[in-house]
PDB file of N, CA and C in Angstrom:
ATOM      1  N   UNK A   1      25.860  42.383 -24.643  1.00  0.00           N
ATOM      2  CA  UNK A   1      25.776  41.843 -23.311  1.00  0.00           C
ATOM      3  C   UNK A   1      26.812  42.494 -22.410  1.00  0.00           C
ATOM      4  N   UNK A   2      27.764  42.384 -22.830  1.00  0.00           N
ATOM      5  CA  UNK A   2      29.133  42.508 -21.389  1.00  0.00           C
ATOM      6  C   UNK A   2      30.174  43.350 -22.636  1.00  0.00           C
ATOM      7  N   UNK A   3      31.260  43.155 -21.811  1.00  0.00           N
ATOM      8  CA  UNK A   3      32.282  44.153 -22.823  1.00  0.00           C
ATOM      9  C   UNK A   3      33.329  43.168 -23.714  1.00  0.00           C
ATOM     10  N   UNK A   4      33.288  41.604 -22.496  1.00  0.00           N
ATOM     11  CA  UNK A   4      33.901  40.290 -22.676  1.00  0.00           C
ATOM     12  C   UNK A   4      32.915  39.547 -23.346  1.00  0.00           C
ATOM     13  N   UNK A   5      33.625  39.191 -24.746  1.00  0.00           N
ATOM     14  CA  UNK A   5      32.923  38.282 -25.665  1.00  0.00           C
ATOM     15  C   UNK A   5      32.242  37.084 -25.274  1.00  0.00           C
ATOM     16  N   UNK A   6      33.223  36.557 -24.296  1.00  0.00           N
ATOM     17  CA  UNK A   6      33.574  35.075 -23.747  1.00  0.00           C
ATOM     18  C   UNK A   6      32.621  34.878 -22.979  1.00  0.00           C
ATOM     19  N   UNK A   7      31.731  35.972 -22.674  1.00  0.00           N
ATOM     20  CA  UNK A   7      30.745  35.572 -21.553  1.00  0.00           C
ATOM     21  C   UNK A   7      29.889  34.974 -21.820  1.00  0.00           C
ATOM     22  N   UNK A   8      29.421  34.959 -23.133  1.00  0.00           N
ATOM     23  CA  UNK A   8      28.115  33.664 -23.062  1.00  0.00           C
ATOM     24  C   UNK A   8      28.706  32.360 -23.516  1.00  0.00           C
ATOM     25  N   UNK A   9      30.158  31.848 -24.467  1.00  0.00           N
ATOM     26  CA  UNK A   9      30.124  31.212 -23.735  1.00  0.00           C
ATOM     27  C   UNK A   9      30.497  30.266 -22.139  1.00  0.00           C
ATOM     28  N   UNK A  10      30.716  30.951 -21.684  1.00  0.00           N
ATOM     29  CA  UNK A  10      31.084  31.174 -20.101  1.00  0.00           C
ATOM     30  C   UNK A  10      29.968  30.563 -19.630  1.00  0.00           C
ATOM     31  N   UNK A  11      28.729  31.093 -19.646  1.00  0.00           N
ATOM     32  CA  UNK A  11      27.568  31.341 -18.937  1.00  0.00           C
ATOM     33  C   UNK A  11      26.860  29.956 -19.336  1.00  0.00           C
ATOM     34  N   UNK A  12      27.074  29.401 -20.650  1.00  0.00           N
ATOM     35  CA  UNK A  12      26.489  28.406 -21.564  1.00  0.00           C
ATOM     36  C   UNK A  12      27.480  27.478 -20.873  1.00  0.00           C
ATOM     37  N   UNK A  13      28.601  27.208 -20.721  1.00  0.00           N
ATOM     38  CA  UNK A  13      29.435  26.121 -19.634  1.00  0.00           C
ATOM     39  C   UNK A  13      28.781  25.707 -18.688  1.00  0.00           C
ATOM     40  N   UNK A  14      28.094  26.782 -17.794  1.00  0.00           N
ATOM     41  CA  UNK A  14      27.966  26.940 -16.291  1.00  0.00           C
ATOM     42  C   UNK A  14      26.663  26.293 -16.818  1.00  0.00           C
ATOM     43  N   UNK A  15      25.477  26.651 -17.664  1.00  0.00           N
ATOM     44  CA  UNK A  15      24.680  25.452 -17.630  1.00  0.00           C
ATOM     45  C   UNK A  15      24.815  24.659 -17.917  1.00  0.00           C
ATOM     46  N   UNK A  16      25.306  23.977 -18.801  1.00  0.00           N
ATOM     47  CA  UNK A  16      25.443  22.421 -19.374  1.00  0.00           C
ATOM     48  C   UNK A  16      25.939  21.757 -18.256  1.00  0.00           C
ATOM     49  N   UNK A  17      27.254  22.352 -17.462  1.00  0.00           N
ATOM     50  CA  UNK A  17      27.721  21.922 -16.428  1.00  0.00           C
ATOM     51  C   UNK A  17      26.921  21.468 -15.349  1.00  0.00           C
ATOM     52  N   UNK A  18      25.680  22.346 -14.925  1.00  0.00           N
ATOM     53  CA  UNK A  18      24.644  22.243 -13.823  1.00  0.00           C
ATOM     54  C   UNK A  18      24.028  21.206 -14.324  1.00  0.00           C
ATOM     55  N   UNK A  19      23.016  21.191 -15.402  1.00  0.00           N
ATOM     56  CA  UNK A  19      22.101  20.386 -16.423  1.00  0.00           C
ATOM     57  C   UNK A  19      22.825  18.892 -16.077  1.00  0.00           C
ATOM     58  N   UNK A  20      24.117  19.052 -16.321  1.00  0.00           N
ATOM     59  CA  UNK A  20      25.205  17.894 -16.616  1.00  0.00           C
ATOM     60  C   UNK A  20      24.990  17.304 -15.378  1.00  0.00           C
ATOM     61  N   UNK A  21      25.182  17.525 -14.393  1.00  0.00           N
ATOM     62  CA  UNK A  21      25.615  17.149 -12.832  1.00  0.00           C
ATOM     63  C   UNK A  21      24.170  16.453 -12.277  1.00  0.00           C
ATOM     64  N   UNK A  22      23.037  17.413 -12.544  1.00  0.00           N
ATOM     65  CA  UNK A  22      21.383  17.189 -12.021  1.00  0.00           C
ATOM     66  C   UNK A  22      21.425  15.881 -12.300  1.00  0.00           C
ATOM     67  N   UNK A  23      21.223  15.580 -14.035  1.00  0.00           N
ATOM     68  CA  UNK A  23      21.107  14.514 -14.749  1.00  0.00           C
ATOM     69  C   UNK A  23      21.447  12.940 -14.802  1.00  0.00           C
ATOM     70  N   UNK A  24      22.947  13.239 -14.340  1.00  0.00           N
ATOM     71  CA  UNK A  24      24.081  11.964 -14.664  1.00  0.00           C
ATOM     72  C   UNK A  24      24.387  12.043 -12.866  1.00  0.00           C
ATOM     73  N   UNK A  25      23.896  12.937 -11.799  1.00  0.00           N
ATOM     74  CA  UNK A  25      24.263  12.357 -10.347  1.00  0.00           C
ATOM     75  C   UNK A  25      23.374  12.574  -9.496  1.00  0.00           C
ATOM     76  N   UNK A  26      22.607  13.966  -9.760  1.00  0.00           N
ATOM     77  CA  UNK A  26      21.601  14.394  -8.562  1.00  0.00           C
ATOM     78  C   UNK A  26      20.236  14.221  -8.917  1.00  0.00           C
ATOM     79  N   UNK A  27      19.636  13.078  -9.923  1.00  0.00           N
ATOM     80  CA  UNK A  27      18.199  12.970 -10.457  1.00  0.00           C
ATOM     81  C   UNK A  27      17.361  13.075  -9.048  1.00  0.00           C
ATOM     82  N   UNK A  28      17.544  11.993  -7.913  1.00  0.00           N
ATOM     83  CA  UNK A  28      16.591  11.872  -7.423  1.00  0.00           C
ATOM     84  C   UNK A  28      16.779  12.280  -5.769  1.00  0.00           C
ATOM     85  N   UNK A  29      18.061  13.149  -6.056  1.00  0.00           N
ATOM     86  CA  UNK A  29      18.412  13.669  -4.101  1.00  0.00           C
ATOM     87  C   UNK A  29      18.040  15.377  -4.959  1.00  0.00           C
ATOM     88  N   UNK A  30      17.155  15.601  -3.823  1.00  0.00           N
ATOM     89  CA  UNK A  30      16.941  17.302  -4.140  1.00  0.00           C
ATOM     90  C   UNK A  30      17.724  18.185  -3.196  1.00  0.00           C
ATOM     91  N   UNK A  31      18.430  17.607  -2.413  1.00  0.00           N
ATOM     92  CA  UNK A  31      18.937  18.930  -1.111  1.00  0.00           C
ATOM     93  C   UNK A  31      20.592  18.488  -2.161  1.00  0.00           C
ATOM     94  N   UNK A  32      21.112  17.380  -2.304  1.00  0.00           N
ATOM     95  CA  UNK A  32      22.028  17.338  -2.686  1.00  0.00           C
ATOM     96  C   UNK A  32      22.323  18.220  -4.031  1.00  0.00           C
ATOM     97  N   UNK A  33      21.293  17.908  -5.137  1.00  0.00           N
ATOM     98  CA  UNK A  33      21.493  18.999  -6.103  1.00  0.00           C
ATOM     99  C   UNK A  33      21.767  20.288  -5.885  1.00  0.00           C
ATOM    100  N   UNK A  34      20.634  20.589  -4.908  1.00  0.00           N
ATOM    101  CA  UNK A  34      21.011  21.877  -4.656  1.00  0.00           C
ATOM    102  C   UNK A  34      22.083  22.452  -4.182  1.00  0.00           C
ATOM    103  N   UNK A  35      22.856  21.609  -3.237  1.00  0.00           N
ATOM    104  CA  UNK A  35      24.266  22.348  -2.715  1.00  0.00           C
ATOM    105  C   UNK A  35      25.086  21.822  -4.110  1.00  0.00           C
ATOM    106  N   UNK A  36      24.650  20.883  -4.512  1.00  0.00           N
ATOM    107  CA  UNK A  36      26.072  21.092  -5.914  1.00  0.00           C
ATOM    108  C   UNK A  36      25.664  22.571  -6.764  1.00  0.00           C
ATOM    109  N   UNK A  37      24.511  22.481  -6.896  1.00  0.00           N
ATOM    110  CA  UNK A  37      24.400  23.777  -7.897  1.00  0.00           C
ATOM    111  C   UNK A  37      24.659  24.553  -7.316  1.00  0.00           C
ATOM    112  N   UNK A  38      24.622  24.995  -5.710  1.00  0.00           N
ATOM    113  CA  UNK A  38      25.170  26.439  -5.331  1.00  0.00           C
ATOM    114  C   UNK A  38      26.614  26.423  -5.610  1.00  0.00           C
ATOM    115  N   UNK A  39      27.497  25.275  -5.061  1.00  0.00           N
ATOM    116  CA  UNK A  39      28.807  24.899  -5.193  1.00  0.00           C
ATOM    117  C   UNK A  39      29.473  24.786  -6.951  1.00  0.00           C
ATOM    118  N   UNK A  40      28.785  24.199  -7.906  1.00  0.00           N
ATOM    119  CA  UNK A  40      29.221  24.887  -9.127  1.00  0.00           C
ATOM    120  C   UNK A  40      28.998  26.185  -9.226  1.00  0.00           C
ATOM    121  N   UNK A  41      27.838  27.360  -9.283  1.00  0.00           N
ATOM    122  CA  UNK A  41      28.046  28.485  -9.289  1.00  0.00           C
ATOM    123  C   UNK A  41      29.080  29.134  -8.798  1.00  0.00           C
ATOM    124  N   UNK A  42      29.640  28.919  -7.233  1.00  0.00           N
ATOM    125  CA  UNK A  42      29.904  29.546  -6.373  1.00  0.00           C
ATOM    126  C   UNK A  42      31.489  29.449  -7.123  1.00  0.00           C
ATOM    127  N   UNK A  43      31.908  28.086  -7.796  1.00  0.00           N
ATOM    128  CA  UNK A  43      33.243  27.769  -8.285  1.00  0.00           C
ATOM    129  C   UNK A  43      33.390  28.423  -9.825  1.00  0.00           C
ATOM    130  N   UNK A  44      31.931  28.719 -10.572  1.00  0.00           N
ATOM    131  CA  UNK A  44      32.458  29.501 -11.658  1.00  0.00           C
ATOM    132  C   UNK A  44      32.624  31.126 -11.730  1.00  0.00           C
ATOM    133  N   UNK A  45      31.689  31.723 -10.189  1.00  0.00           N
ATOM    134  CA  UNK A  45      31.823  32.592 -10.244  1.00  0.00           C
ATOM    135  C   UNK A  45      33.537  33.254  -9.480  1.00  0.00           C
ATOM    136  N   UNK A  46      34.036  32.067  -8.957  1.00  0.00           N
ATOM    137  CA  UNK A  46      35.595  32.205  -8.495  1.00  0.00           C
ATOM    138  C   UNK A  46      36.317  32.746  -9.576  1.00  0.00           C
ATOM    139  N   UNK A  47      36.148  31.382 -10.543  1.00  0.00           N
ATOM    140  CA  UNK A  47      36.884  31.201 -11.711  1.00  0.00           C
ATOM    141  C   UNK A  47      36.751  33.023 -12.862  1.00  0.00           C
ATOM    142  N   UNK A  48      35.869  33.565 -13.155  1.00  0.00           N
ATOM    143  CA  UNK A  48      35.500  34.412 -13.405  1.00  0.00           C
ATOM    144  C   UNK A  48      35.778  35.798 -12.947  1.00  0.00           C
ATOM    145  N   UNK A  49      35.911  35.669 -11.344  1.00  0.00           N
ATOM    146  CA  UNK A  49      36.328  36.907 -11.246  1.00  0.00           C
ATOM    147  C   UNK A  49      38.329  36.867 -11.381  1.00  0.00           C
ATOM    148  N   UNK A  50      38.528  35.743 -11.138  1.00  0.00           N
ATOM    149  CA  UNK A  50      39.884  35.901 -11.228  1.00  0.00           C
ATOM    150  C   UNK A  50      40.693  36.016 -12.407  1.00  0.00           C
ATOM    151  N   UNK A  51      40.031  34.895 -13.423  1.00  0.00           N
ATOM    152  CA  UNK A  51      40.562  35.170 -14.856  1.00  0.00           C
ATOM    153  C   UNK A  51      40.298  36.189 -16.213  1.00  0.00           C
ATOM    154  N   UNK A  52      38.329  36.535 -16.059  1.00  0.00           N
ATOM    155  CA  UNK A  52      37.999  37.364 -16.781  1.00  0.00           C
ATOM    156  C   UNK A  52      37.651  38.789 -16.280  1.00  0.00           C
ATOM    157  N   UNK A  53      37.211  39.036 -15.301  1.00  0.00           N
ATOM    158  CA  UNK A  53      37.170  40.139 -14.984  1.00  0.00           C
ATOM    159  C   UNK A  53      38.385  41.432 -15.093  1.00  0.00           C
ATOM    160  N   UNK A  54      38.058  42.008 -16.148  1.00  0.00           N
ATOM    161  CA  UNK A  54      38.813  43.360 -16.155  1.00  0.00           C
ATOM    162  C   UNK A  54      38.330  44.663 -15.640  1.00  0.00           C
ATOM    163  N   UNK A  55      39.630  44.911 -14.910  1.00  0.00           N
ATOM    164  CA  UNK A  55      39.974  46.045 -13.845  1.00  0.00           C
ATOM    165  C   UNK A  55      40.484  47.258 -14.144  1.00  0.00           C
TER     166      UNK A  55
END
């Protein structure tokens, strides 16, 4: 996959995390899910470039 081991499970976080959130807060608001799921992505892909990404 990548050169970083850690990335799937990285990637496997970021769903359970989404899955997690839909489930247990956003079942039945659909605009709300959706800005959480852009807003978790948007916070793991922060997290990611700052800690794993090698330069």
């Amino acid at each position: 996959m990548g050169k970083n081991p850690y990335v799937i499970g990285y990637v496997a976080a970021l769903i359970i995390t989404i899955v997690g959130a839909d489930v247990l807060f956003f079942r039945h608001h659909l605009w709300a899910r959706l800005l959480a799921n852009i807003g978790i992505v948007l916070l793991f892909v922060a997290f990611y470039l700052r800690f794993f990404k090698q330069t």
